[in-house]
PDB file of N, CA and C in Angstrom:
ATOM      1  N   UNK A   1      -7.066-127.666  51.579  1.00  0.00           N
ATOM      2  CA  UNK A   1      -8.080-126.708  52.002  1.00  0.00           C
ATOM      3  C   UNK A   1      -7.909-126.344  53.478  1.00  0.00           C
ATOM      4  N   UNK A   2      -7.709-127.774  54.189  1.00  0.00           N
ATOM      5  CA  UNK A   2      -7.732-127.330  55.691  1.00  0.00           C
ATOM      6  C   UNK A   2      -6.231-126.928  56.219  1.00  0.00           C
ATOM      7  N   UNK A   3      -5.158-126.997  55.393  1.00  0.00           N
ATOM      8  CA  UNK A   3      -4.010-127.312  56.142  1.00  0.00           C
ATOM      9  C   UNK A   3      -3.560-127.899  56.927  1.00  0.00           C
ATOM     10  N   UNK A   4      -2.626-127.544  57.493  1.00  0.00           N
ATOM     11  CA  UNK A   4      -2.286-128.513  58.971  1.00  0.00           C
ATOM     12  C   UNK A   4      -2.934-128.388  60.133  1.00  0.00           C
ATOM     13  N   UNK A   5      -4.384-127.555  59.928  1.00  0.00           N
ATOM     14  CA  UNK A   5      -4.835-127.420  61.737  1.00  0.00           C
ATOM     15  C   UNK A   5      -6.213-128.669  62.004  1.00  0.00           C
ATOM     16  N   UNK A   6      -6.596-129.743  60.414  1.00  0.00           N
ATOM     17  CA  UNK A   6      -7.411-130.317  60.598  1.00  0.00           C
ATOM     18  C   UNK A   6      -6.604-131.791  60.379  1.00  0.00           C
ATOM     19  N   UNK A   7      -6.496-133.063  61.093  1.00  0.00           N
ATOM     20  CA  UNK A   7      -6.178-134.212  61.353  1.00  0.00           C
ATOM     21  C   UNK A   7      -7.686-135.612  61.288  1.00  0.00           C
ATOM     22  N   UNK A   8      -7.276-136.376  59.517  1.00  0.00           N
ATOM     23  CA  UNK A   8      -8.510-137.073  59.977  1.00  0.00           C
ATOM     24  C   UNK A   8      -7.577-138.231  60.082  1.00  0.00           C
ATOM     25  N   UNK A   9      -8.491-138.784  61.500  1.00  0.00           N
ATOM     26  CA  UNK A   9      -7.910-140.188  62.493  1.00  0.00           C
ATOM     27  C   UNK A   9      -9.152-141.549  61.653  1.00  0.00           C
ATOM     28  N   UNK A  10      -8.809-142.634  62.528  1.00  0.00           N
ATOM     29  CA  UNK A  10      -9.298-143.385  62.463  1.00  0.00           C
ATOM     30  C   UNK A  10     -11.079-143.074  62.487  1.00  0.00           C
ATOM     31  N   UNK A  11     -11.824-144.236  61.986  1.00  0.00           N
ATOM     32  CA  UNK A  11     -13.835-144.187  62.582  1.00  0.00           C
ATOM     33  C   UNK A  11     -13.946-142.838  61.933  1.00  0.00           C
ATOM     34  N   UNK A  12     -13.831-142.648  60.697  1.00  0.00           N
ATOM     35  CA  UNK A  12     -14.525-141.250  60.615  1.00  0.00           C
ATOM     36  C   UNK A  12     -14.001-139.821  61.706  1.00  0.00           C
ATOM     37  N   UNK A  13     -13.101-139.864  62.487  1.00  0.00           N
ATOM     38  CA  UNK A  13     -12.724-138.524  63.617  1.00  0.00           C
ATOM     39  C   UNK A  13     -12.277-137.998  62.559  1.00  0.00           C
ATOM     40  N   UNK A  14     -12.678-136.842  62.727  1.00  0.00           N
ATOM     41  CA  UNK A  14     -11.375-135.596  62.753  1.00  0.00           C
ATOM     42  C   UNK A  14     -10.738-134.888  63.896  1.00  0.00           C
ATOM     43  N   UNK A  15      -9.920-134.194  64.194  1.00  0.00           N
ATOM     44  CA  UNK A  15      -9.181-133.587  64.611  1.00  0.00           C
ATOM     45  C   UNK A  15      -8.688-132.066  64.246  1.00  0.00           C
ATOM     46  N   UNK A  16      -9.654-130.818  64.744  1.00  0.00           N
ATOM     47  CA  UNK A  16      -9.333-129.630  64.206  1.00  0.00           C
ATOM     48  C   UNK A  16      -8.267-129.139  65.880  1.00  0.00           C
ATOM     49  N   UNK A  17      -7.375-128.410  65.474  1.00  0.00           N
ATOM     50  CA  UNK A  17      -6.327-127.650  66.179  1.00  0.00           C
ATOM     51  C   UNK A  17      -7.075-125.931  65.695  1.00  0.00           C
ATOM     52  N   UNK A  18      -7.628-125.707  67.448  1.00  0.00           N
ATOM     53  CA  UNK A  18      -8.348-124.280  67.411  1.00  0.00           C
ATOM     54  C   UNK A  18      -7.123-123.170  68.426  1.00  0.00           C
ATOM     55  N   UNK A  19      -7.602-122.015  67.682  1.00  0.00           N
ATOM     56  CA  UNK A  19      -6.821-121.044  68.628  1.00  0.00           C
ATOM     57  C   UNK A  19      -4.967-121.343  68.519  1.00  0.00           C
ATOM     58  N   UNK A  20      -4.996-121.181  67.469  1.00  0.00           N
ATOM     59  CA  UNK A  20      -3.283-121.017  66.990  1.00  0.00           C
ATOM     60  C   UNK A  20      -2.762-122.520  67.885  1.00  0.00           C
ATOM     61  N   UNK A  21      -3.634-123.704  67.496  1.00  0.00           N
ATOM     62  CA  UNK A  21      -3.116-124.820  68.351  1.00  0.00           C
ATOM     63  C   UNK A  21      -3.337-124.827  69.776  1.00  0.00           C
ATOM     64  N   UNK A  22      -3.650-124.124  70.278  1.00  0.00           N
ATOM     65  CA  UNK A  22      -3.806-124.124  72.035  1.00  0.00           C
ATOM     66  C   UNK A  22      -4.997-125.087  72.333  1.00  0.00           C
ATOM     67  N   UNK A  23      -6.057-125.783  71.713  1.00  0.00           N
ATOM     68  CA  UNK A  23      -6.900-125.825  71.823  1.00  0.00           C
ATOM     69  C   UNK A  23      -7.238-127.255  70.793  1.00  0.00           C
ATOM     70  N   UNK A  24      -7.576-128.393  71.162  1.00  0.00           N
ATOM     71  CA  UNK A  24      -8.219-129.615  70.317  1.00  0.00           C
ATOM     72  C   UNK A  24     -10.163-129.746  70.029  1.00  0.00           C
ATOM     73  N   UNK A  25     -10.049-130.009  69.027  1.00  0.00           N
ATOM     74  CA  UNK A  25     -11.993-130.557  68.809  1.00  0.00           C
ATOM     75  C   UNK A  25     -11.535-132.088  67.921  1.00  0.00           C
ATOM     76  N   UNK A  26     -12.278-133.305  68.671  1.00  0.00           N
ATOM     77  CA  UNK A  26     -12.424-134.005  68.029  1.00  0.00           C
ATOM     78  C   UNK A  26     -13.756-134.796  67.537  1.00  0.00           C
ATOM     79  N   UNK A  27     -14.290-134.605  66.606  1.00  0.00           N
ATOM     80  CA  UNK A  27     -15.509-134.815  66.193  1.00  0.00           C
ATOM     81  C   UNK A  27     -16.178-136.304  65.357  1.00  0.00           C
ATOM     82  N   UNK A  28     -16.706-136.995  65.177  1.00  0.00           N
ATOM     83  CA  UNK A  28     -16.791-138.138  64.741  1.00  0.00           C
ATOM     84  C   UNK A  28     -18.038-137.701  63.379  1.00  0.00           C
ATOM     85  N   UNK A  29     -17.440-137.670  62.217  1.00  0.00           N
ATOM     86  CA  UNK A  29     -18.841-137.764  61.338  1.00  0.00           C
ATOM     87  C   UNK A  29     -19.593-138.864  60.683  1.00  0.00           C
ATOM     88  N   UNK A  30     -20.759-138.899  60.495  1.00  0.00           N
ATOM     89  CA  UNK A  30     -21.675-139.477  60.140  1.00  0.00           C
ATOM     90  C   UNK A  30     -22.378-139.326  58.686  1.00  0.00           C
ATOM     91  N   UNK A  31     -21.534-139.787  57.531  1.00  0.00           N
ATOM     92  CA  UNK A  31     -21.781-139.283  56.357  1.00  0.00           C
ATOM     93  C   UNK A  31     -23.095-139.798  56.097  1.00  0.00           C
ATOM     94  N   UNK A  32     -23.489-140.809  56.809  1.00  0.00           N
ATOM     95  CA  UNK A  32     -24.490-141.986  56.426  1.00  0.00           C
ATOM     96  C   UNK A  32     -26.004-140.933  56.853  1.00  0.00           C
ATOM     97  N   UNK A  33     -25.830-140.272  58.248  1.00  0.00           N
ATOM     98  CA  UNK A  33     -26.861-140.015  59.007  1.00  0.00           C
ATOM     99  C   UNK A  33     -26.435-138.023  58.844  1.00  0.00           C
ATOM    100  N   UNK A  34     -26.038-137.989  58.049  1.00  0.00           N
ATOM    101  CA  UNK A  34     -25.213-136.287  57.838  1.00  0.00           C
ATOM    102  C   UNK A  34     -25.438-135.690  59.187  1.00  0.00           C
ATOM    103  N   UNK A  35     -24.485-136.095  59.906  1.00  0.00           N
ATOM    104  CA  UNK A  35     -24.154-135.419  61.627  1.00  0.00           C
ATOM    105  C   UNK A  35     -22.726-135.440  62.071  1.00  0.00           C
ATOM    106  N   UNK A  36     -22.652-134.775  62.800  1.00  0.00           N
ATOM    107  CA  UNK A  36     -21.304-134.710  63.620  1.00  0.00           C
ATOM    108  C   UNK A  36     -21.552-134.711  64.729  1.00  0.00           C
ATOM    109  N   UNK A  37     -20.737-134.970  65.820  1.00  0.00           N
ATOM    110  CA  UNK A  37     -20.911-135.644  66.677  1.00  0.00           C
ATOM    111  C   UNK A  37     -19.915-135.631  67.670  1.00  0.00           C
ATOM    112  N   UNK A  38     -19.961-134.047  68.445  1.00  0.00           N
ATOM    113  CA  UNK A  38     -18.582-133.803  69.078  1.00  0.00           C
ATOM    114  C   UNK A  38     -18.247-134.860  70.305  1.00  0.00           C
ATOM    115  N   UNK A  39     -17.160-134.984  70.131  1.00  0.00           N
ATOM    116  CA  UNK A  39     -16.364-136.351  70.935  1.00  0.00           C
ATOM    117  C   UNK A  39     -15.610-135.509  72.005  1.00  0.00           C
ATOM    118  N   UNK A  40     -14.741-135.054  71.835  1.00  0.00           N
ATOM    119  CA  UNK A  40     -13.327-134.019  72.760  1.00  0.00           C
ATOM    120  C   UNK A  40     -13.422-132.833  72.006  1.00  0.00           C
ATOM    121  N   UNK A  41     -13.625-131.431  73.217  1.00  0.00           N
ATOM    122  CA  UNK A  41     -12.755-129.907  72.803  1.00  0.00           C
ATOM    123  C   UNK A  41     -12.470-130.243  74.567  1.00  0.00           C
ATOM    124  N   UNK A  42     -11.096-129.795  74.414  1.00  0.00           N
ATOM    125  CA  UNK A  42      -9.894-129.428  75.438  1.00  0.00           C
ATOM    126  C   UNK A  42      -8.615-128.755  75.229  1.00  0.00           C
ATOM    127  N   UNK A  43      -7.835-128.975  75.967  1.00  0.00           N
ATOM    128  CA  UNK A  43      -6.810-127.852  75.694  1.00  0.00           C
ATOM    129  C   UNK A  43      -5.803-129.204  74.964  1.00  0.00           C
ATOM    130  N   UNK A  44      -4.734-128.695  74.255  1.00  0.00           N
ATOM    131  CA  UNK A  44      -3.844-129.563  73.833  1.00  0.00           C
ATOM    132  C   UNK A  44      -3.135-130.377  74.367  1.00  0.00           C
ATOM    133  N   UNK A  45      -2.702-130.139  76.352  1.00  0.00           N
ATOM    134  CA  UNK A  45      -2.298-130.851  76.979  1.00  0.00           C
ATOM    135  C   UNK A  45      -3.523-131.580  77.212  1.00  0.00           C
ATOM    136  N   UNK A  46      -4.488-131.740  77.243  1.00  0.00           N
ATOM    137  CA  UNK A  46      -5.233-132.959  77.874  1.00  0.00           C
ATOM    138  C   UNK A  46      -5.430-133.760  76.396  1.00  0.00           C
ATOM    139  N   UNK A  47      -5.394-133.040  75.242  1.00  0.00           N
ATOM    140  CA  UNK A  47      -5.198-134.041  73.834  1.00  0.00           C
ATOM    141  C   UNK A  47      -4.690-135.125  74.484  1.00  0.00           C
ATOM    142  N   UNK A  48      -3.444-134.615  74.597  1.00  0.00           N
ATOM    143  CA  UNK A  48      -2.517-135.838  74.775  1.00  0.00           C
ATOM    144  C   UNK A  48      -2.776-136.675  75.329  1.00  0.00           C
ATOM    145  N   UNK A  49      -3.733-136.757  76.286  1.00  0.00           N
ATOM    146  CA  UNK A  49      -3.612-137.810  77.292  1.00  0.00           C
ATOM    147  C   UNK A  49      -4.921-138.687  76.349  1.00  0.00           C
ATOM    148  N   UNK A  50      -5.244-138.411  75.447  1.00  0.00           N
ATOM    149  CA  UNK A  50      -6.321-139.595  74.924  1.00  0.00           C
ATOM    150  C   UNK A  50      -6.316-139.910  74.033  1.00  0.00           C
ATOM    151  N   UNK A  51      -6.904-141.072  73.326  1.00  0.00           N
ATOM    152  CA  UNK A  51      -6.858-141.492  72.172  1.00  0.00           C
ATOM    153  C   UNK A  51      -7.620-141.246  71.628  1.00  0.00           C
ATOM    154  N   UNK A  52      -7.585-140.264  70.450  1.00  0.00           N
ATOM    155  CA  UNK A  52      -8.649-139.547  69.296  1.00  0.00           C
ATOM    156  C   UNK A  52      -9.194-140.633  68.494  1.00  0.00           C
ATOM    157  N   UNK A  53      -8.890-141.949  68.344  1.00  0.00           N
ATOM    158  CA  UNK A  53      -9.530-142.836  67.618  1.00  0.00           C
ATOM    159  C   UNK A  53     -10.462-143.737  68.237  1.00  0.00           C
ATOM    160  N   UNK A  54     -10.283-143.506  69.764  1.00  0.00           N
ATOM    161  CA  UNK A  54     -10.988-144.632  70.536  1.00  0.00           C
ATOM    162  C   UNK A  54     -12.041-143.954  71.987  1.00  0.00           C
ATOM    163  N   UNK A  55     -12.171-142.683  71.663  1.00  0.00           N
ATOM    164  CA  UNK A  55     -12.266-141.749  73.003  1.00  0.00           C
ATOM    165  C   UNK A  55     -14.277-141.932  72.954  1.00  0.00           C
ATOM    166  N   UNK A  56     -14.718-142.051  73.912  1.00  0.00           N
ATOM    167  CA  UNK A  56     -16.207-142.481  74.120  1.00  0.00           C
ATOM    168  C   UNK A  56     -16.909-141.498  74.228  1.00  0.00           C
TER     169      UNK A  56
END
C-alpha cells in the first residue's frame, strides 16, 4: 500500500520519506491509546544523524 516511502522501525515508529525523499517524519503509534505521536520531521541529512528507534 505504502511502498517504499513508509519504513516501520523498531517501538511501534514509522518512518514516512516526504517530498520525493528530501524530507523524513518519524512518528511513534499508539494502537493501545489510538494516537500518534510525532517524534522527528527534518530533512534527510539530519535523518541520518539519529536513531529512528531510540530518538526522544
Amino acid at each position: 500500500m505504502f511502498g517504499t516511502t513508509v519504513d516501520f522501525v523498531a517501538d511501534n515508529r514509522v518512518v514516512f520519506d516526504i517530498g520525493g525523499n528530501k524530507y523524513r517524519l518519524v512518528v511513534h503509534v499508539s494502537y493501545e491509546f489510538k494516537r500518534v505521536l510525532i517524534k522527528f520531521i527534518g530533512t534527510h541529512r539530519d535523518y541520518d544523524r539519529i536513531d529512528a528507534a531510540r530518538i526522544r
